[in-house]
Protein backbone atom coordinates (compact mmCIF):
# COMPACT_ATOMS: atom_id res chain seq x y z
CA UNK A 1 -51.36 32.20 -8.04
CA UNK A 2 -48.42 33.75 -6.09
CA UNK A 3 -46.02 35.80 -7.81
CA UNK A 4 -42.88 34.26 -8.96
CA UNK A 5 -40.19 35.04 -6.36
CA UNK A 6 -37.46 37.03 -8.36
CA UNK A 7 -34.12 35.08 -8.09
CA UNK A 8 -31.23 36.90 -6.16
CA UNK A 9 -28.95 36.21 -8.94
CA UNK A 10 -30.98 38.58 -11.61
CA UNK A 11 -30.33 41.43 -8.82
CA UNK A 12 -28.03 44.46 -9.62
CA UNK A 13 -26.64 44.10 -5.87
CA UNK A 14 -26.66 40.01 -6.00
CA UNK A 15 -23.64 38.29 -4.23
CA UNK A 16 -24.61 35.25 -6.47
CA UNK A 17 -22.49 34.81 -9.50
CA UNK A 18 -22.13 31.98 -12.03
CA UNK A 19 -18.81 31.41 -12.25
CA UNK A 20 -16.23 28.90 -14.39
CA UNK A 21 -13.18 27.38 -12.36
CA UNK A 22 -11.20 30.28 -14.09
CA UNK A 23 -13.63 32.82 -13.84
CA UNK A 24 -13.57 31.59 -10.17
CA UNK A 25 -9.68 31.82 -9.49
CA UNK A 26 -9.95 35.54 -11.52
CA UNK A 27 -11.88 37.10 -9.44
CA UNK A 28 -10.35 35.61 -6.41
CA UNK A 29 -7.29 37.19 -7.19
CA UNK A 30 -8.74 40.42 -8.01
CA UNK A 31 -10.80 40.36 -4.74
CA UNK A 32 -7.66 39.72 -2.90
CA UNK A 33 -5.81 42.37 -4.97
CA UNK A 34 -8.36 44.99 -3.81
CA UNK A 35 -8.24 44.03 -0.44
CA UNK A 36 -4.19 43.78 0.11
CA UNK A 37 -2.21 46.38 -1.94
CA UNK A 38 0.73 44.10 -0.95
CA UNK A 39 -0.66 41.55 -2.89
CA UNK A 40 1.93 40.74 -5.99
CA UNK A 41 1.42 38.97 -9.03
CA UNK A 42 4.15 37.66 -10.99
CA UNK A 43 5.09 34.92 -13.42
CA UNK A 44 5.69 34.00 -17.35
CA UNK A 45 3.02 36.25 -19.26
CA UNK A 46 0.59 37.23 -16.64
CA UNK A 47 0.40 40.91 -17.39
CA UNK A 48 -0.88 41.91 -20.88
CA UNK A 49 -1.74 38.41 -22.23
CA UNK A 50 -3.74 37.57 -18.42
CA UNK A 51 -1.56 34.27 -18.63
CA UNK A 52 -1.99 31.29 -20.87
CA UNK A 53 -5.03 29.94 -19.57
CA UNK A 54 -6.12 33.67 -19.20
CA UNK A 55 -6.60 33.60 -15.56
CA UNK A 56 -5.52 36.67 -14.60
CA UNK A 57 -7.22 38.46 -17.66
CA UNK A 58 -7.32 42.44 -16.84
CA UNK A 59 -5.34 42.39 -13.98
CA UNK A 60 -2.88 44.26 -14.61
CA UNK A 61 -4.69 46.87 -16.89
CA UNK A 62 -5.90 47.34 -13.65
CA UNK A 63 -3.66 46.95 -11.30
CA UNK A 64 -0.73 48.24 -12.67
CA UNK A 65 2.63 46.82 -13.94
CA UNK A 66 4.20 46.93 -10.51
CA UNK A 67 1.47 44.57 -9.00
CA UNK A 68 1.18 41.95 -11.92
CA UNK A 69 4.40 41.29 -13.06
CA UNK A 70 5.78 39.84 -16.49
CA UNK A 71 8.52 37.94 -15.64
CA UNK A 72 11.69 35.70 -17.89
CA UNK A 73 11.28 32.44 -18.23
CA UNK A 74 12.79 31.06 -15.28
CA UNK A 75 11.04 29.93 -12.84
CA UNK A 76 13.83 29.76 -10.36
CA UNK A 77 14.14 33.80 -10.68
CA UNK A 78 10.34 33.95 -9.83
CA UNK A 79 9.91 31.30 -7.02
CA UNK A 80 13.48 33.42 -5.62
CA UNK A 81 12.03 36.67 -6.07
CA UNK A 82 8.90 35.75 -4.94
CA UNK A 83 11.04 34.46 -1.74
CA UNK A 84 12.53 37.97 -1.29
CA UNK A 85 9.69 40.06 -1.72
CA UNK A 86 7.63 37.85 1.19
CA UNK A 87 10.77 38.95 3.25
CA UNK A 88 10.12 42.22 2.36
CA UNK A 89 6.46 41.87 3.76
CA UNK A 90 4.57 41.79 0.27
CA UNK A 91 2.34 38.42 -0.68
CA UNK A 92 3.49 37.33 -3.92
CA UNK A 93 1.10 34.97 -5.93
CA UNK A 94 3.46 33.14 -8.49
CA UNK A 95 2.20 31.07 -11.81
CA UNK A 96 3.77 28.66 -13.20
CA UNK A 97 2.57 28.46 -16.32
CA UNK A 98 2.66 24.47 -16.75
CA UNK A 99 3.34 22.05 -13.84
CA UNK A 100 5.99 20.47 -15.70
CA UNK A 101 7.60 23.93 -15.64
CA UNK A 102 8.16 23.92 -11.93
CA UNK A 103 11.31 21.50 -11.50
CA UNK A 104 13.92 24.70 -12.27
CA UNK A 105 12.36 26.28 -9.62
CA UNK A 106 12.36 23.32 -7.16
CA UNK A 107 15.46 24.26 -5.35
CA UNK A 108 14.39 27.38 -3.89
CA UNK A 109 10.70 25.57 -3.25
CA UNK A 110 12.45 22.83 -1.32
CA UNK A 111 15.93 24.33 0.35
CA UNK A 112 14.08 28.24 0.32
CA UNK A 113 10.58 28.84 0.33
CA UNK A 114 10.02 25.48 2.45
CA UNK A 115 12.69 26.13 5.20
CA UNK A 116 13.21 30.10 6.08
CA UNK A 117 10.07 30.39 8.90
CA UNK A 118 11.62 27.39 10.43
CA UNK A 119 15.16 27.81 10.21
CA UNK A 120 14.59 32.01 11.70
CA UNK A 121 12.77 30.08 14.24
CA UNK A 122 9.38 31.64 13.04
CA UNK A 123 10.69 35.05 12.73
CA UNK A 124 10.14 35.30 9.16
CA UNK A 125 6.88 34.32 7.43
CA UNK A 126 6.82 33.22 3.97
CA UNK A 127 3.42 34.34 3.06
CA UNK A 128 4.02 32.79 -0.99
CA UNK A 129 1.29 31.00 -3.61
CA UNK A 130 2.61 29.31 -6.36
CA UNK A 131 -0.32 28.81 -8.73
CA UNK A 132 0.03 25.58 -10.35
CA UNK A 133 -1.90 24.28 -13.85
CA UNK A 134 -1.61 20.58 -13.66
CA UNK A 135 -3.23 17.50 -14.91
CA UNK A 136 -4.00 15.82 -18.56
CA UNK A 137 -6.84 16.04 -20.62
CA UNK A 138 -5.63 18.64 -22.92
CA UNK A 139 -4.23 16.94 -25.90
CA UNK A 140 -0.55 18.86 -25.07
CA UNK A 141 2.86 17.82 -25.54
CA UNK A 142 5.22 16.98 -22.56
CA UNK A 143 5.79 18.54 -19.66
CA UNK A 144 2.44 20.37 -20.09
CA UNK A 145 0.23 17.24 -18.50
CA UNK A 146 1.64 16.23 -15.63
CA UNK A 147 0.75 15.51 -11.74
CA UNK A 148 3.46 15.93 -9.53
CA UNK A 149 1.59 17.28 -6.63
CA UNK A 150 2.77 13.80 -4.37
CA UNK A 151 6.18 15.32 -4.41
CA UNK A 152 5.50 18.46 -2.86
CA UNK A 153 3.19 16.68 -0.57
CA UNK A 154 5.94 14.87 0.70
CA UNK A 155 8.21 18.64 1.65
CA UNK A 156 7.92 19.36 5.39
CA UNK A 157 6.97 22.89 5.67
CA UNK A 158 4.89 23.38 2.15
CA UNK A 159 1.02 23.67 2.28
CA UNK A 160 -0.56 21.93 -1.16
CA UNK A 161 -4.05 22.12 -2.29
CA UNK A 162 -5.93 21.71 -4.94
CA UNK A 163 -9.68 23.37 -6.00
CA UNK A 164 -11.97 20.82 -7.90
CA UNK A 165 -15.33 23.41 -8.34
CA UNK A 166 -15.37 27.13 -8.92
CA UNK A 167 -16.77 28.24 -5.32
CA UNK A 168 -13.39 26.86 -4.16
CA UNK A 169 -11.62 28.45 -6.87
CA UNK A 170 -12.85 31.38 -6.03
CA UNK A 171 -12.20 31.32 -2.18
CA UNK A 172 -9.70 28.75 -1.57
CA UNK A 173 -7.25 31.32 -3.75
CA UNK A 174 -8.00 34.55 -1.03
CA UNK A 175 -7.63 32.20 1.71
CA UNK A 176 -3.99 30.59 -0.08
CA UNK A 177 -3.38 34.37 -0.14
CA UNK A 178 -4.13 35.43 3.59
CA UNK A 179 -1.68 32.42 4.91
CA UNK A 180 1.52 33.38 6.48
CA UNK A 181 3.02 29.39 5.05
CA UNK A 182 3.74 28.92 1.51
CA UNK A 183 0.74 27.49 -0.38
CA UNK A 184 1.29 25.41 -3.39
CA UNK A 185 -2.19 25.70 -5.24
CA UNK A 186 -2.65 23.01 -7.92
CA UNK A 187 -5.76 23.67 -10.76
CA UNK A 188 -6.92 21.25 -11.99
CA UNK A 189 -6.74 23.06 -16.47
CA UNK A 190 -8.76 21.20 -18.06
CA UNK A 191 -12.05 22.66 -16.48
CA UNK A 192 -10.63 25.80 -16.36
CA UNK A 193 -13.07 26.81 -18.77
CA UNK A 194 -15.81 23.47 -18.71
CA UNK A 195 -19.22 24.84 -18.82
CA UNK A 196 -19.73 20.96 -16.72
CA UNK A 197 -18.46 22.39 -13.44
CA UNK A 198 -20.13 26.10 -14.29
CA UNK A 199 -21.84 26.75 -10.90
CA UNK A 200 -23.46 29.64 -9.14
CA UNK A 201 -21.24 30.88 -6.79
CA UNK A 202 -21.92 33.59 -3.64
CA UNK A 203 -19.52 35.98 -3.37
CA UNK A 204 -20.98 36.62 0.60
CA UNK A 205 -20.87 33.06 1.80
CA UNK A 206 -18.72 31.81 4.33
CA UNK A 207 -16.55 29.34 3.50
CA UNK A 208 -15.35 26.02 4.31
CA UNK A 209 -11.98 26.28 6.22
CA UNK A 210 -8.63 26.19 3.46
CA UNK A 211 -6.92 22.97 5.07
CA UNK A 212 -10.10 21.04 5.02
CA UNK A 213 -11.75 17.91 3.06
CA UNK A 214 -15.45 18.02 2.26
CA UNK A 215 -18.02 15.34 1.22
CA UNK A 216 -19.43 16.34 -1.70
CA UNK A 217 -21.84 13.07 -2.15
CA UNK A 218 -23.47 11.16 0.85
CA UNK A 219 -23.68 7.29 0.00
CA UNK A 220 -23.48 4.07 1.60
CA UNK A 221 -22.25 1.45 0.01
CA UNK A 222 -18.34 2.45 -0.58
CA UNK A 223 -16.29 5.78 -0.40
CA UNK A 224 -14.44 7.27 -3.14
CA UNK A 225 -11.44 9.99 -2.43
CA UNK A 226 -10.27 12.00 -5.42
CA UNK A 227 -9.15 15.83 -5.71
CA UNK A 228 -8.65 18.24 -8.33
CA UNK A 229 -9.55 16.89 -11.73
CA UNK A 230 -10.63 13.94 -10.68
CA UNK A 231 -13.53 14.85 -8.41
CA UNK A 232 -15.67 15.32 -11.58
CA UNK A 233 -14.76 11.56 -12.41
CA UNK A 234 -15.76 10.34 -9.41
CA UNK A 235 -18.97 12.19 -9.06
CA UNK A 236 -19.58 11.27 -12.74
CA UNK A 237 -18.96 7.80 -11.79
CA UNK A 238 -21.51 8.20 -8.44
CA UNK A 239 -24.68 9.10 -10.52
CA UNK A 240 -23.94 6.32 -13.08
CA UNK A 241 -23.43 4.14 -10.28
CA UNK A 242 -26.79 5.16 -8.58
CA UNK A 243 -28.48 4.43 -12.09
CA UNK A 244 -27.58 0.54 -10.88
CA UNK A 245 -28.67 0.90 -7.31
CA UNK A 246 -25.32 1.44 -6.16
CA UNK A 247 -24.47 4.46 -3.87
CA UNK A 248 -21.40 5.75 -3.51
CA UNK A 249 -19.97 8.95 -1.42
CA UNK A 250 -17.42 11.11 -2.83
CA UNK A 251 -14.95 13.31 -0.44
CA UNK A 252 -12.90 16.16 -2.04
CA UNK A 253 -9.77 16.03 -0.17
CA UNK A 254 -8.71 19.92 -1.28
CA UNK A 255 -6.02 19.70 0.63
CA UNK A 256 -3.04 17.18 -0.02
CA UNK A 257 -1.09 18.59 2.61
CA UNK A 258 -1.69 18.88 5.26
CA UNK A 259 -4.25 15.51 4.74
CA UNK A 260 -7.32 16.15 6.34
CA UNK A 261 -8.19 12.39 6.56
CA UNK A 262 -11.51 12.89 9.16
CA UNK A 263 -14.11 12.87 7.00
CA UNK A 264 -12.68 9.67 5.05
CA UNK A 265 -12.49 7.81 8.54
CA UNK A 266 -15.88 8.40 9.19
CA UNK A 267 -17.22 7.55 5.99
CA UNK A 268 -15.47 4.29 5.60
CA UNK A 269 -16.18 3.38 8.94
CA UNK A 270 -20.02 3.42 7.48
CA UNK A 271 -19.23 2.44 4.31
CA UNK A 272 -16.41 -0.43 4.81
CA UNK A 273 -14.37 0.54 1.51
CA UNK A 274 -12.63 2.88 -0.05
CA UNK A 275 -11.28 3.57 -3.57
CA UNK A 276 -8.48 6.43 -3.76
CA UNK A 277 -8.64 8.40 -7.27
CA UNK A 278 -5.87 10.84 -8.88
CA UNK A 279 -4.21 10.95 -11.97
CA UNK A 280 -0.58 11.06 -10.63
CA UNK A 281 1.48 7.87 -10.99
CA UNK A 282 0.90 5.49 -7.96
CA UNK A 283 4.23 4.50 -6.35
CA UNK A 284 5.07 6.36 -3.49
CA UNK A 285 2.11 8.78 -3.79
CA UNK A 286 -1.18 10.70 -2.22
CA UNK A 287 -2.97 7.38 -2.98
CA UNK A 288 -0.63 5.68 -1.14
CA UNK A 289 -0.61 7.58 1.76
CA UNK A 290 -4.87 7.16 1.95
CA UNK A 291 -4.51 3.68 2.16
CA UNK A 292 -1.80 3.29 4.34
CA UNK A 293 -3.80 5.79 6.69
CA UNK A 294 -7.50 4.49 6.34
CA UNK A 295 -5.89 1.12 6.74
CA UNK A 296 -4.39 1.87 10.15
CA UNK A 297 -6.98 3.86 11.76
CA UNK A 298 -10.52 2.38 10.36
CA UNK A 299 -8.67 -2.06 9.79
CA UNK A 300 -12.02 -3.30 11.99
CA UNK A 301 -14.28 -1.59 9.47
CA UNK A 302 -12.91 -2.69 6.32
CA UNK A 303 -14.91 -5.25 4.28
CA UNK A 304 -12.19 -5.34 1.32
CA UNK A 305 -8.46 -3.88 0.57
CA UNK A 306 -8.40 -0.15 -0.18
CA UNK A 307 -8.20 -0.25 -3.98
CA UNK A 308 -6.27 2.69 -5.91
CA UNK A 309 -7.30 3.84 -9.48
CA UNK A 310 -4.30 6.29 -10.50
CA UNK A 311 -2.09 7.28 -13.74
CA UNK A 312 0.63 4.92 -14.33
CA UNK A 313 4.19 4.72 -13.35
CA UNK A 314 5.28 6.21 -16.67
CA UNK A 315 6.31 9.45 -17.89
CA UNK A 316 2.82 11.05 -19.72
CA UNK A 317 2.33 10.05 -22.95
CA UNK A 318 1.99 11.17 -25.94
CA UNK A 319 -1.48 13.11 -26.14
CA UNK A 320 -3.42 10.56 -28.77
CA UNK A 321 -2.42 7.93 -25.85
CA UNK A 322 -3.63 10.19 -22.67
CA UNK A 323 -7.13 9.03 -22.24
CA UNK A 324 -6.02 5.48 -21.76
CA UNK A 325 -3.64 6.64 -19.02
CA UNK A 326 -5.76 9.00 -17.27
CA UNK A 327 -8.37 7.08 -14.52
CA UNK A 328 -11.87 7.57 -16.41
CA UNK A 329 -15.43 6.84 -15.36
CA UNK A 330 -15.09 3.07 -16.23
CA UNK A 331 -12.23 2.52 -14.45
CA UNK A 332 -13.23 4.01 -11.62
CA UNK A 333 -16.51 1.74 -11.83
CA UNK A 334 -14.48 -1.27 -12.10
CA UNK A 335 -12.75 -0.52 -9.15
CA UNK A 336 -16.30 -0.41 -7.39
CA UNK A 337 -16.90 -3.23 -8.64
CA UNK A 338 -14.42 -4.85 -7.13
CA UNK A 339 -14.68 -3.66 -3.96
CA UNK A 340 -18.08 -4.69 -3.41
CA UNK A 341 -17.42 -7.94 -4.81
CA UNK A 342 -14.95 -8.77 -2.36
């Protein structure tokens, strides 16, 4: 018998690391630290405590006080100082430490951070990540469960994604960093720390393109689009699916904005249907924007409407109500369901 070949991952020089979502967006930021000394981090208790959700744990024990930055709470003083130190030529790398945190701030995201390459006619770069927590599934109180990610979508001159797996945690973060265009990151809490979406994760790959959408599930009989949080649903939703005989492909968008809507064209163009996912309210929203999009560009290869399974158009409720307002596995098969039915 051959000897075993000994796994790359057991090596002292290994690239391969298993990595959590947070673990993932940690040492992103520390890789990008070490690379850029004008890399900045500030925001609401960052520095000693390594930030609510602990994602920038150590960083400034290492870094230093003057790199990772404890800030007030006010989130228009970071987003504004942020502003003025990308002026200055650093990169800052905001958190906000909720998403429902971010409206005092969206003044200078919208009229500042959104507008200044444009309106100095592309002499000045706003090279600016604001790190966003977002999404349900943590049993919190308001404003700390929220999607709002459709809104700064719809801001000409923002960049928004959104990681769903810790490989793209980990690089999607560096390459956020490297762009010269504000980046609005959104991450997705609740698996911050979900041993579900634990992966191995090689620190030496190269990566998939920021501003790109990815299939993450081939399958034939309907496309489903989520992001963020609710790529786990949907591939969740795919093997129980397949358990039936039916097989479905999932895309990860990872980028809201710009939409990279390619790979859903193609694969509803096979497939002949296609059921958008996310937990932010529908009206007026990412969802709506896939189907208005699929429907104009792929109508001739449609077999049944583009169906939407989303949050509702209420404020979030109360946490002992939030699993039957978030979009689950079972609604998501319904949705199937229907679509194939049609």
């Amino acid at each position: 018998m051959a000897a075993p070949v000994k796994s790359t991952v057991d090596s002292a020089h290994s690239t391969v690391q298993k990595l959590t979502i947070g673990k993932g967006l940690n040492l992103g930021l520390r890789t990008a630290m070490e690379a850029d000394d004008k890399v900045i981090i500030l925001g609401e208790d960052v520095g000693k405590l390594g930030g609510v959700f602990r994602i920038t744990d150590g960083l400034q024990k290492d870094f230093g006080e003057q790199r990772v930055l404890d800030t007030p709470l006010a989130e228009s003083g970071i987003i504004g100082t942020a502003v003025g130190l990308a002026v200055r030529g650093f990169r800052p790398v905001c958190e906000i430490q909720f998403e429902g945190f971010i409206f005092p701030g969206f003044d200078q995201i919208s009229s500042q951070l959104a507008k200044l390459h444009y309106r100095s006619q592309g002499r000045i770069k706003m090279p600016v990540v604001i790190r966003v927590p977002f999404g349900g599934g943590i049993g919190a109180v308001e404003h700390h469960s929220e999607s709002p990610e459709s809104l700064f979508s719809h801001i000409p001159g923002l960049k928004v994604v959104s990681c769903s797996n810790p490989a793209d945690a980990y690089w999607m973060i560096q390459q956020a960093i490297a762009c010269d265009d504000p980046v609005l990151f959104f991450e997705p809490k609740r698996l911050y720390h979900s041993g579900a979406v634990r992966a191995e994760v090689d620190t030496a790959a190269t990566p998939d393109p920021l501003f790109a959408s990815r299939v993450v599930r081939q399958g034939t009989a309907a496309t489903v689009v989520a992001y963020g949080p609710s790529v786990k649903v949907c591939l969740d939703a795919a093997t129980a699916a397949a358990e039936e005989g039916t097989s479905l492909e999932v895309i990860d968008l990872r980028t809201l904005s710009p939409l990279d809507l390619g790979p859903v064209f193609e694969s509803v163009r096979r497939t002949g249907r296609l059921i958008a996912v996310s937990e932010a309210p529908s009206e007026s929203s990412l969802t709506s924007e896939i189907a208005a999009r699929v429907q104009q560009e792929c109508f001739y290869s449609l077999e049944a409407p583009v169906l939407r399974v989303t949050g509702f158009d209420t404020p979030y409720p109360p946490s002992k109500l939030e699993e039957e307002y978030l979009p689950d596995l079972d609604r998501v098969l319904h949705a199937v369901d229907r679509s194939l039915s049609w």
